[in-house]
Protein backbone atom coordinates (compact mmCIF):
# COMPACT_ATOMS: atom_id res chain seq x y z
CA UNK A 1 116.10 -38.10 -104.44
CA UNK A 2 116.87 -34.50 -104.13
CA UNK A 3 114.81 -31.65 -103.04
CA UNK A 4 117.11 -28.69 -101.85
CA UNK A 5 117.90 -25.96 -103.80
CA UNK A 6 120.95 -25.50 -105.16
CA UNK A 7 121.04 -22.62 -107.25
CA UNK A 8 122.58 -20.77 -103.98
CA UNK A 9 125.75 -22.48 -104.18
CA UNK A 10 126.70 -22.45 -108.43
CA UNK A 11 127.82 -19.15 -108.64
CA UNK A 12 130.09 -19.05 -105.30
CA UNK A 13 131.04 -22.73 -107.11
CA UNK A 14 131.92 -21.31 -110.24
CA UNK A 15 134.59 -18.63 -108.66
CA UNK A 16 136.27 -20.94 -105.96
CA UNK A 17 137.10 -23.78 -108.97
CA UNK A 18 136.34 -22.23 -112.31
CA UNK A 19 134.72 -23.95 -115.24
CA UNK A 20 138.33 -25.54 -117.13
CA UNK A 21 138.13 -28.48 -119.07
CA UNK A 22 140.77 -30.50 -120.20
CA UNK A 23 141.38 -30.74 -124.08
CA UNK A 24 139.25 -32.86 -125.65
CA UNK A 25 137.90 -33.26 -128.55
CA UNK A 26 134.99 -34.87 -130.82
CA UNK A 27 135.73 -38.32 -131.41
CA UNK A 28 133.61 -39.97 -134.71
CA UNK A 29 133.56 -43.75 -133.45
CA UNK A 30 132.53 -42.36 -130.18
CA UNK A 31 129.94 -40.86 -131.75
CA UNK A 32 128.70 -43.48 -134.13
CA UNK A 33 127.89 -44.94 -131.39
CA UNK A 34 126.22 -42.29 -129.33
CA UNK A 35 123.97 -41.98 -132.43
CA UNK A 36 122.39 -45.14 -131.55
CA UNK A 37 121.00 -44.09 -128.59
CA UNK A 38 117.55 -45.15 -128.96
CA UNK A 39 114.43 -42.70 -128.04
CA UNK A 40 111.88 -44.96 -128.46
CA UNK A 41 114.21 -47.83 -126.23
CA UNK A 42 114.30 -45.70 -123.52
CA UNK A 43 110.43 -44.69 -123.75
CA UNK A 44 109.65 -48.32 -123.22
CA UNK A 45 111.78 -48.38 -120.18
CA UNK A 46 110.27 -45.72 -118.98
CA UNK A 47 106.81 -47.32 -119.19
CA UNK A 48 107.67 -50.59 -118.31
CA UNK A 49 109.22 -49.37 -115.22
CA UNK A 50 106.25 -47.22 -114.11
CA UNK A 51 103.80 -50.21 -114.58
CA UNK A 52 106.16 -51.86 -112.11
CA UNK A 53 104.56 -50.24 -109.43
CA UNK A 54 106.52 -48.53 -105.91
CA UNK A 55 109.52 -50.02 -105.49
CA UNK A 56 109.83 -49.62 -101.39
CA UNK A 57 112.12 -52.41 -99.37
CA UNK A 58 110.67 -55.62 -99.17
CA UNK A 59 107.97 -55.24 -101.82
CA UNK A 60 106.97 -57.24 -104.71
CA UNK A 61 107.12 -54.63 -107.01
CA UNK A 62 110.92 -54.12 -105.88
CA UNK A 63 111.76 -58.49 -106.33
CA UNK A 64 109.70 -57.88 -109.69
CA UNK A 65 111.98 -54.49 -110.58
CA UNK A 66 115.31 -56.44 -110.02
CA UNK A 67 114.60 -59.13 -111.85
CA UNK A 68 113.38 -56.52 -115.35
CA UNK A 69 116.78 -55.37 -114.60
CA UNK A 70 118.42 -58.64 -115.13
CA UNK A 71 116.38 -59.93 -117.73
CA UNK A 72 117.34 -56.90 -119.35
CA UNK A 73 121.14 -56.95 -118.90
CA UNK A 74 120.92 -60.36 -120.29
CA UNK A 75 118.93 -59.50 -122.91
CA UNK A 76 121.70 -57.23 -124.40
CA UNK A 77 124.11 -59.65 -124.93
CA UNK A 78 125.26 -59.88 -120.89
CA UNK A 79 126.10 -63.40 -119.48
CA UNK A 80 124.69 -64.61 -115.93
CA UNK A 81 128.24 -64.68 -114.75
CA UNK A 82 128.66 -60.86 -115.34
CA UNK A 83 125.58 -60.22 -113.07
CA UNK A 84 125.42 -60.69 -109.40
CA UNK A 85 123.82 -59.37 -106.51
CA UNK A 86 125.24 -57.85 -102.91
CA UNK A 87 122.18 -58.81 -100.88
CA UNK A 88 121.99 -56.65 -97.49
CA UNK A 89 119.09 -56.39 -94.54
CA UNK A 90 117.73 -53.53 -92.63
CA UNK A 91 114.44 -52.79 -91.09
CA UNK A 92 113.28 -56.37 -91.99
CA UNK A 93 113.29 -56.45 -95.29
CA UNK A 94 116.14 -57.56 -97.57
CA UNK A 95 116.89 -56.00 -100.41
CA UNK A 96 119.79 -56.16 -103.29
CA UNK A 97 122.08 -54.10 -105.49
CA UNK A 98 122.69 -55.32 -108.83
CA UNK A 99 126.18 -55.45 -110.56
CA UNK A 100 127.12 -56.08 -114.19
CA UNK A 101 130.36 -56.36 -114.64
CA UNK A 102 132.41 -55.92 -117.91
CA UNK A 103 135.79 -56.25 -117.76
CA UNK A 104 138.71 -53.82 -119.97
CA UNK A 105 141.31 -55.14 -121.87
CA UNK A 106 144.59 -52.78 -120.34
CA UNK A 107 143.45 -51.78 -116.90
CA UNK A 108 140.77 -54.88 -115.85
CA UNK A 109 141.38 -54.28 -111.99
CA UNK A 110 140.24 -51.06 -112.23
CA UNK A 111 136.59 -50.03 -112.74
CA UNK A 112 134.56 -47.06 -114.22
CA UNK A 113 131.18 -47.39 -111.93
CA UNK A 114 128.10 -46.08 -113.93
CA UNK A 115 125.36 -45.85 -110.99
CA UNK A 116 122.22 -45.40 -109.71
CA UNK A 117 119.17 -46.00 -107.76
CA UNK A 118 116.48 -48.44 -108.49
CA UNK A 119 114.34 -47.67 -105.71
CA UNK A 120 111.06 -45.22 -105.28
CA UNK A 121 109.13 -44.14 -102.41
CA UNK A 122 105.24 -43.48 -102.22
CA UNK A 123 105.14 -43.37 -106.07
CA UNK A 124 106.13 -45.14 -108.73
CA UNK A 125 109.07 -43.09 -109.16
CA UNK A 126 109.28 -42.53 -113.34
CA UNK A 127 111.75 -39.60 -112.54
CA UNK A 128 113.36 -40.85 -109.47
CA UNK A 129 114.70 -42.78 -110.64
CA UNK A 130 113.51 -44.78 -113.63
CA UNK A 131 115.02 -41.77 -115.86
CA UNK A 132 118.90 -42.79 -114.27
CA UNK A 133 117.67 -46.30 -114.53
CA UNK A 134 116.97 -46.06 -118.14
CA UNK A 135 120.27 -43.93 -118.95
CA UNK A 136 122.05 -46.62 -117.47
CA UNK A 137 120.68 -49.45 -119.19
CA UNK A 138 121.36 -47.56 -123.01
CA UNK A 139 124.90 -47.07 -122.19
CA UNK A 140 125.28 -50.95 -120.82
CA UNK A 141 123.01 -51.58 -123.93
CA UNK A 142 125.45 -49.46 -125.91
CA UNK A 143 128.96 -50.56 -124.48
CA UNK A 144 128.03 -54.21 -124.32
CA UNK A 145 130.30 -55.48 -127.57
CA UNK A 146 132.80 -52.38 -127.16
CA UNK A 147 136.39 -53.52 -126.12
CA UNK A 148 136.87 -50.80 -123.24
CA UNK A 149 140.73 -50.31 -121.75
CA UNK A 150 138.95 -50.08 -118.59
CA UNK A 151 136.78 -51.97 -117.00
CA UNK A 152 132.90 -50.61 -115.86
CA UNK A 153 130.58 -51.73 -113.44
CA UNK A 154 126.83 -51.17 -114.29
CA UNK A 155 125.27 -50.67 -110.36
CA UNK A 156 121.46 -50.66 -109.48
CA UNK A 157 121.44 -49.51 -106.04
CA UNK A 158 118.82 -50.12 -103.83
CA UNK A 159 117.82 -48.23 -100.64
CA UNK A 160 118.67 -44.89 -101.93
CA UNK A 161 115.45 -43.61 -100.54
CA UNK A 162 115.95 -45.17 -96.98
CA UNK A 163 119.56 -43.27 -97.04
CA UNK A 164 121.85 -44.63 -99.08
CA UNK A 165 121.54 -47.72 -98.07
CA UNK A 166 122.34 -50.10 -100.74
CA UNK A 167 125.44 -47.85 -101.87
CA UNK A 168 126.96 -47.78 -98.21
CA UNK A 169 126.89 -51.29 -97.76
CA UNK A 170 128.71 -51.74 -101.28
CA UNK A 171 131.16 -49.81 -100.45
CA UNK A 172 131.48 -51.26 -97.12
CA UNK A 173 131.37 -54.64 -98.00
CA UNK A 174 132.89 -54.63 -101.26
CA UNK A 175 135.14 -52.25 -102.14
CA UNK A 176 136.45 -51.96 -98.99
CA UNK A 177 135.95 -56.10 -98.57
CA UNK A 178 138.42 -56.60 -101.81
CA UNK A 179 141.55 -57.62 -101.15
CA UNK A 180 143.46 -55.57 -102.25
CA UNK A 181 140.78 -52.72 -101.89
CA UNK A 182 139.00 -52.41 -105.42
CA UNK A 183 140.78 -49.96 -107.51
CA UNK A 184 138.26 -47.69 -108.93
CA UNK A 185 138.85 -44.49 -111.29
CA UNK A 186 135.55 -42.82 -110.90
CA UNK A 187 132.02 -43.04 -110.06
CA UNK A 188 129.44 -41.79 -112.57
CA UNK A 189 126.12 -41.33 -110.95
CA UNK A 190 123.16 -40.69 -112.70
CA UNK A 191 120.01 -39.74 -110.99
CA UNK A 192 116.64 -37.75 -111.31
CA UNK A 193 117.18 -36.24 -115.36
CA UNK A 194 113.40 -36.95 -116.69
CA UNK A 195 112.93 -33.09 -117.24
CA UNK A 196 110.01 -31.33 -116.53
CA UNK A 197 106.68 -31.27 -119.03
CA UNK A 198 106.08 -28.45 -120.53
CA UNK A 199 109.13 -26.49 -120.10
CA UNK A 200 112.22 -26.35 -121.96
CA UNK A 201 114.98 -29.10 -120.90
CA UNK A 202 117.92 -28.09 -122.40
CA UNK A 203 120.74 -27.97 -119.87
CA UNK A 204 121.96 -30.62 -117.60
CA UNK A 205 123.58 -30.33 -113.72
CA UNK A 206 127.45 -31.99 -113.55
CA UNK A 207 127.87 -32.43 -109.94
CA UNK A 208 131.09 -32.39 -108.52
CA UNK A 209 132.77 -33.10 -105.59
CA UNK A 210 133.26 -30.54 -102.63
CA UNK A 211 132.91 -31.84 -99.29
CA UNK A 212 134.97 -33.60 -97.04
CA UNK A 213 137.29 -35.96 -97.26
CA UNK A 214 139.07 -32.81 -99.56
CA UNK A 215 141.77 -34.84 -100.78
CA UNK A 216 139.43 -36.16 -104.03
CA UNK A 217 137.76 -33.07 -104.85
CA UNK A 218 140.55 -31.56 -107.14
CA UNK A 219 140.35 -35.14 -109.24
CA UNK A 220 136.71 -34.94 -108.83
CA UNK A 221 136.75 -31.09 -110.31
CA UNK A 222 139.06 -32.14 -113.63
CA UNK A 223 136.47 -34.99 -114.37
CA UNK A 224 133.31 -33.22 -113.77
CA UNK A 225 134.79 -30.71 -115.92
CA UNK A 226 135.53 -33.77 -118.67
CA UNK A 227 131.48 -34.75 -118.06
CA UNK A 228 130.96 -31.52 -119.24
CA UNK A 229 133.21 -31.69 -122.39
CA UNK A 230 131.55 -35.06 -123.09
CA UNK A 231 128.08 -33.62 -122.48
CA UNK A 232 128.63 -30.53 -125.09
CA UNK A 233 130.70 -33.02 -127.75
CA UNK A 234 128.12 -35.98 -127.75
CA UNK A 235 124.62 -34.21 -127.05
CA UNK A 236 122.98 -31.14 -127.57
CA UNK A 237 122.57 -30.34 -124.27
CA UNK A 238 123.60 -27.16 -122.02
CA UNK A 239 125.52 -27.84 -119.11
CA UNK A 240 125.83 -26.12 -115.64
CA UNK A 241 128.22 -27.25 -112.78
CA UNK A 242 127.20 -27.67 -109.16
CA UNK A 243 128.03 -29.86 -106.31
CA UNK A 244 127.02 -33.34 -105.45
CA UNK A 245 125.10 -34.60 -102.22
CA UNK A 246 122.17 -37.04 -101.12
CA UNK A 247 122.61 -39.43 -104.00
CA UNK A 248 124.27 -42.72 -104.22
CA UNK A 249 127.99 -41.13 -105.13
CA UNK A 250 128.30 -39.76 -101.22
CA UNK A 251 129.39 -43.22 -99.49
CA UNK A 252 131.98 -43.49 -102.73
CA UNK A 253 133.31 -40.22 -101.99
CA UNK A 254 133.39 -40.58 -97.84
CA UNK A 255 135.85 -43.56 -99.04
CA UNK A 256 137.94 -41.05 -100.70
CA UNK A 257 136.73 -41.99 -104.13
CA UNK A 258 136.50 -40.00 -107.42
CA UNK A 259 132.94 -38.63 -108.01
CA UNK A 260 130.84 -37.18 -110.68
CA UNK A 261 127.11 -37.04 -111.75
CA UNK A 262 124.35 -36.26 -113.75
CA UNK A 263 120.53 -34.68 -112.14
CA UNK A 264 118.35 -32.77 -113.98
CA UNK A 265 118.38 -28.77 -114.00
CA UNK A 266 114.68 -28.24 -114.39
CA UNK A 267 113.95 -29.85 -110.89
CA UNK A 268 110.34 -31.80 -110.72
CA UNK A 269 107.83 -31.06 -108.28
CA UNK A 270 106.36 -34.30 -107.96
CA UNK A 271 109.24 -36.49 -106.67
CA UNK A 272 108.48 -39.05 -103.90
CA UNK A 273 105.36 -38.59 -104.72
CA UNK A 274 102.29 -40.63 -106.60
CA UNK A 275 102.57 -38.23 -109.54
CA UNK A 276 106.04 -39.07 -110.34
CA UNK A 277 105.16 -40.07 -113.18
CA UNK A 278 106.05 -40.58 -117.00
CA UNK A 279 103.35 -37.92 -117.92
CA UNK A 280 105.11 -35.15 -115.63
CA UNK A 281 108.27 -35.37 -117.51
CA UNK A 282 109.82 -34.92 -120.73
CA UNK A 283 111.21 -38.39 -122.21
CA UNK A 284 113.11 -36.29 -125.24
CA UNK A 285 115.44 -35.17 -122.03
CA UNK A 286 116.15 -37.98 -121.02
CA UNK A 287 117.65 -38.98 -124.63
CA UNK A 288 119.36 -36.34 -124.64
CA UNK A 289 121.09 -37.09 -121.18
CA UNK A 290 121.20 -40.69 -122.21
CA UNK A 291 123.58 -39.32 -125.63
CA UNK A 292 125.82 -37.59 -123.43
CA UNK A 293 126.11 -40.02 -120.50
CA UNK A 294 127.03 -42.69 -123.61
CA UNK A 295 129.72 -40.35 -124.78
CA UNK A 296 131.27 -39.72 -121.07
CA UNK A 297 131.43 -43.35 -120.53
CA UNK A 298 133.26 -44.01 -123.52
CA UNK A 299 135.42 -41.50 -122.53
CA UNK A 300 136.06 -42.22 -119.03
CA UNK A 301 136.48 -46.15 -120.06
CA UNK A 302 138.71 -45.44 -122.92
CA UNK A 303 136.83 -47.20 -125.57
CA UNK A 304 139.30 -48.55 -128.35
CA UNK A 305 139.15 -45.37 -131.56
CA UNK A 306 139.19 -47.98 -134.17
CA UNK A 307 136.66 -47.43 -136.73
CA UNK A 308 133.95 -50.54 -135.75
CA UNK A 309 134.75 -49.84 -132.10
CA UNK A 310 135.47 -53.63 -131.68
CA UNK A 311 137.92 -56.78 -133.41
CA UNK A 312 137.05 -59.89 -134.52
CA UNK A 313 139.80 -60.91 -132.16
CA UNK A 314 137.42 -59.94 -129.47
CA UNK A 315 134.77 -61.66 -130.28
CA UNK A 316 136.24 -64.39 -131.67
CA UNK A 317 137.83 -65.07 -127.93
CA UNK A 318 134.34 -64.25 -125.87
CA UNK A 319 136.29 -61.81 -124.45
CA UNK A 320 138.45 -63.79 -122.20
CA UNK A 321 141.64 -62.62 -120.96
CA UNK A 322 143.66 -63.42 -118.11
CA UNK A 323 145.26 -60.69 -115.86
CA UNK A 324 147.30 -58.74 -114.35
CA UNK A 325 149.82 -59.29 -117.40
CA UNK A 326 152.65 -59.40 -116.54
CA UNK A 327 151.58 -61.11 -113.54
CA UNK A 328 153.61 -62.04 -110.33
CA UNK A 329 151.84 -64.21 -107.90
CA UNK A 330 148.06 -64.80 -108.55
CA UNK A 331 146.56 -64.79 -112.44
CA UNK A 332 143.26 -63.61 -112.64
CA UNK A 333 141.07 -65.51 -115.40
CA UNK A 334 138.39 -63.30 -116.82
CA UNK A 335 135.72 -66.27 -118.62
CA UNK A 336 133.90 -63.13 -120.50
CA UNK A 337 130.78 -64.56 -122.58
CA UNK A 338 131.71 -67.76 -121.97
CA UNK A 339 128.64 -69.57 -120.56
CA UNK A 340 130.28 -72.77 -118.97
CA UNK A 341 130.74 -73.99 -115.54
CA UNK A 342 133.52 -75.76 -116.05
CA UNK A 343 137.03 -75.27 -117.96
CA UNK A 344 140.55 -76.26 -117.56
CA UNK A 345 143.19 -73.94 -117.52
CA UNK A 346 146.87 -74.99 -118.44
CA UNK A 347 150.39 -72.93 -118.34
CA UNK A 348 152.90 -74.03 -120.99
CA UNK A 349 155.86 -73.07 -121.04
CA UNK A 350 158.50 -71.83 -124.45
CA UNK A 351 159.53 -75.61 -124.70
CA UNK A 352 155.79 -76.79 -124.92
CA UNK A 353 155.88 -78.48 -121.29
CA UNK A 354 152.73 -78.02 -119.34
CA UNK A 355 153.87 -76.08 -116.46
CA UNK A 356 150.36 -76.07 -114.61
CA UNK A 357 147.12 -77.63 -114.49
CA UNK A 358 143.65 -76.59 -113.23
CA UNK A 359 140.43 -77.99 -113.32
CA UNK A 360 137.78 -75.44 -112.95
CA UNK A 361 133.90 -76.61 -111.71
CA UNK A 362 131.19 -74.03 -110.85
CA UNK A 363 133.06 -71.52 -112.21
CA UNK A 364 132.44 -67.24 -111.44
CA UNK A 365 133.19 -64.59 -113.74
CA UNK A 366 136.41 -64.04 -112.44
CA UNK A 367 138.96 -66.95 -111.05
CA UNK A 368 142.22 -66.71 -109.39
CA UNK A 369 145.49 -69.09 -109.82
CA UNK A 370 148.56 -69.09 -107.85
CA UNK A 371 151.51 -68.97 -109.95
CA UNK A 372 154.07 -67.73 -107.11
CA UNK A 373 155.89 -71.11 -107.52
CA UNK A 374 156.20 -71.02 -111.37
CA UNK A 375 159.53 -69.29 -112.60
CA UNK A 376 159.92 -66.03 -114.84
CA UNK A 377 159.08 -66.31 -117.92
CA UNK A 378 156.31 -65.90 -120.96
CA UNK A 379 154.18 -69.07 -121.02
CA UNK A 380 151.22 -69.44 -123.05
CA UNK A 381 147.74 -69.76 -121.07
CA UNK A 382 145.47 -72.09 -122.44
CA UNK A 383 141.45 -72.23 -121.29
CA UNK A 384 140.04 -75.43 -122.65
CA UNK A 385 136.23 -76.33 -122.45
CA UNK A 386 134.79 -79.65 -124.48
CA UNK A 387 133.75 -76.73 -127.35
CA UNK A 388 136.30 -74.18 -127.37
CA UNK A 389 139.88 -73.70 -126.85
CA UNK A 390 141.64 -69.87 -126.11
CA UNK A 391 145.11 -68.93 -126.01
CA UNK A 392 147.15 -65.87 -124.82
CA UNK A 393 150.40 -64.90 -124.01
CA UNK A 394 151.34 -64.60 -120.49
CA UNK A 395 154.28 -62.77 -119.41
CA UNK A 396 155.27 -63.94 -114.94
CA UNK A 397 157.75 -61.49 -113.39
């Protein structure tokens, strides 16, 4: 990704917004489960992702790359209908972002994106950027069973290295393509923190934002300065603050987004290159990023503090849930792990009449019901498939 130096710009950084965090403090559930952070999981993505080959537009290697991805997602517990793809062209090739999508329990319209590029150019691209890659897919790995207030999307970008292509054209053609725009707290990038061999990797870059549009850059300040509380709570890392650019946060941030992100102090030589390369960096780092990028996303996602970091009620459900509650005019139904393609959902009312009826086929992750029509009230929502049946309260305004 990056290759200009930024060690001009931290100290006149450091004067012009200061280094205040808010008050946090260590959280033991959190941490139980940044303690399972696995070094020898993430050295295995590491290899397995170099053997992949250069992952360049249109290649193979990139078609075999996505699919790892997925296979991997699903592997951890992830249901097809919390992956999908935003497909875009340019220069003749096509090439696709992946999304996994896992949806909170207070706030599920708005996300907590955990990013980065899947991408390389010339080389196989071990530290740029199968060392975000890898972070990523430990926290998603991590956070799969954890009931989050918030809700996350896990992003694989592609055509970082062609400029930030993949990330513009999400932004363009989804956030921005929502209706109402996607609400989204923050964007967590991660990319380029394999270390260096041989030298001591002991302090990570937060990048914050400080460009224009200005309006975001206060917001972006108070959480890169919570990335940093995170980082020095959950891992034994150093930190150091600097500013963010060239990576896949930018087109967030030209949309007046909230950015923050994570690249490696100790900056490699050998990226976008052929010796990019697991040998050339130090895999230990990138646990040690991995530990505190786990902790931040808890924090930023508001995990629930209870002691096994998840109910049985959860679980028990699939993690459906139906949304906004209270709702007004349109219900969102969330299916969670449910792996069906059809259901049918049904409103009843206090006095047990059936209020509405709706027959599901082919069904997404996420469905939408009008309800304008139905009166104020708290109903009970019922989703029915020839296996299950799940109820919840629903409160219309």
């Amino acid at each position: 990704m990056k290759n200009l130096t930024k060690s001009l710009m931290i100290s006149l950084l450091a004067t012009v917004y200061g280094n205040t965090t808010q008050a946090q403090t260590y959280i033991q559930s959190y941490g139980n489960v940044v303690n399972q952070v696995s070094q020898s999981g993430i050295l295995t993505n590491l290899t397995e992702f170099e053997n992949l080959g250069v992952k360049y537009r249109g290649t193979l290697a990139q078609a075999n790359t996505l699919q790892w991805l997925k296979n991997k997602y699903l592997s951890y517990g992830y249901t097809a209908s919390q992956l999908t793809e935003d497909t875009f062209t340019y220069s003749g090739a096509t090439c696709k972002n992946l999304i996994v999508t896992k949806i909170g329990t207070v706030y599920p319209n708005t996300y907590v994106i955990v990013c980065g590029h899947y991408d390389t150019i010339t080389g196989t691209g071990t530290n740029d950027n199968g060392s975000g890659v890898s972070t990523i897919l430990e926290i998603a790995r991590l956070l799969q069973n954890i009931p989050t207030e918030y809700s996350i999307k896990f992003i694989n970008f592609s055509g970082e290295e062609d400029g930030l292509r993949g990330s513009q054209n999400y932004v363009s053609t989804v956030v921005n393509g929502t209706t109402p725009k996607m609400s989204i707290k923050l964007v967590f990038n991660i990319d380029e923190v394999g270390g260096v061999a041989g030298m001591l990797n002991n302090t990570i870059t937060c990048e914050r934002d400080t460009g224009n549009p200005s309006a975001n850059n206060a917001a972006s300040n108070t959480i890169t300065n919570e990335l940093i509380k995170c980082t020095q709570l959950y891992s034994p890392l150093q930190t150091k603050l600097s500013y963010a650019y060239a990576s896949d946060y930018m087109p967030f941030q030209s949309n007046g987004e909230i950015i923050t992100g994570f690249f490696e102090t100790n900056e490699t030589t050998h990226a976008h290159t052929t010796q990019d390369l697991l040998v050339n960096m130090d895999p230990a780092y990138v646990y040690k990023v991995a530990k505190a990028a786990t902790g931040a996303t808890l924090h930023f996602a508001k995990a629930t503090t209870t002691a096994s970091l998840g109910t049985d009620a959860f679980e028990k459900d699939f993690n459906v849930s139906f949304f906004p509650n209270p709702v007004k005019d349109y219900l969102t139904i969330n299916k969670g792990k449910l792996e069906v393609n059809e259901y049918v959902f049904t409103l009843v009312d206090l006095n047990g009449k059936q209020v509405l009826q709706q027959n599901v086929t082919n069904a997404k992750l996420l469905e939408s019901v009008d309800i304008s029509k139905l009166s104020k009230g708290i109903y009970m929502g019922i989703l029915e498939t020839g296996e299950y049946r799940i109820s919840k309260k629903i409160v219309i305004e």
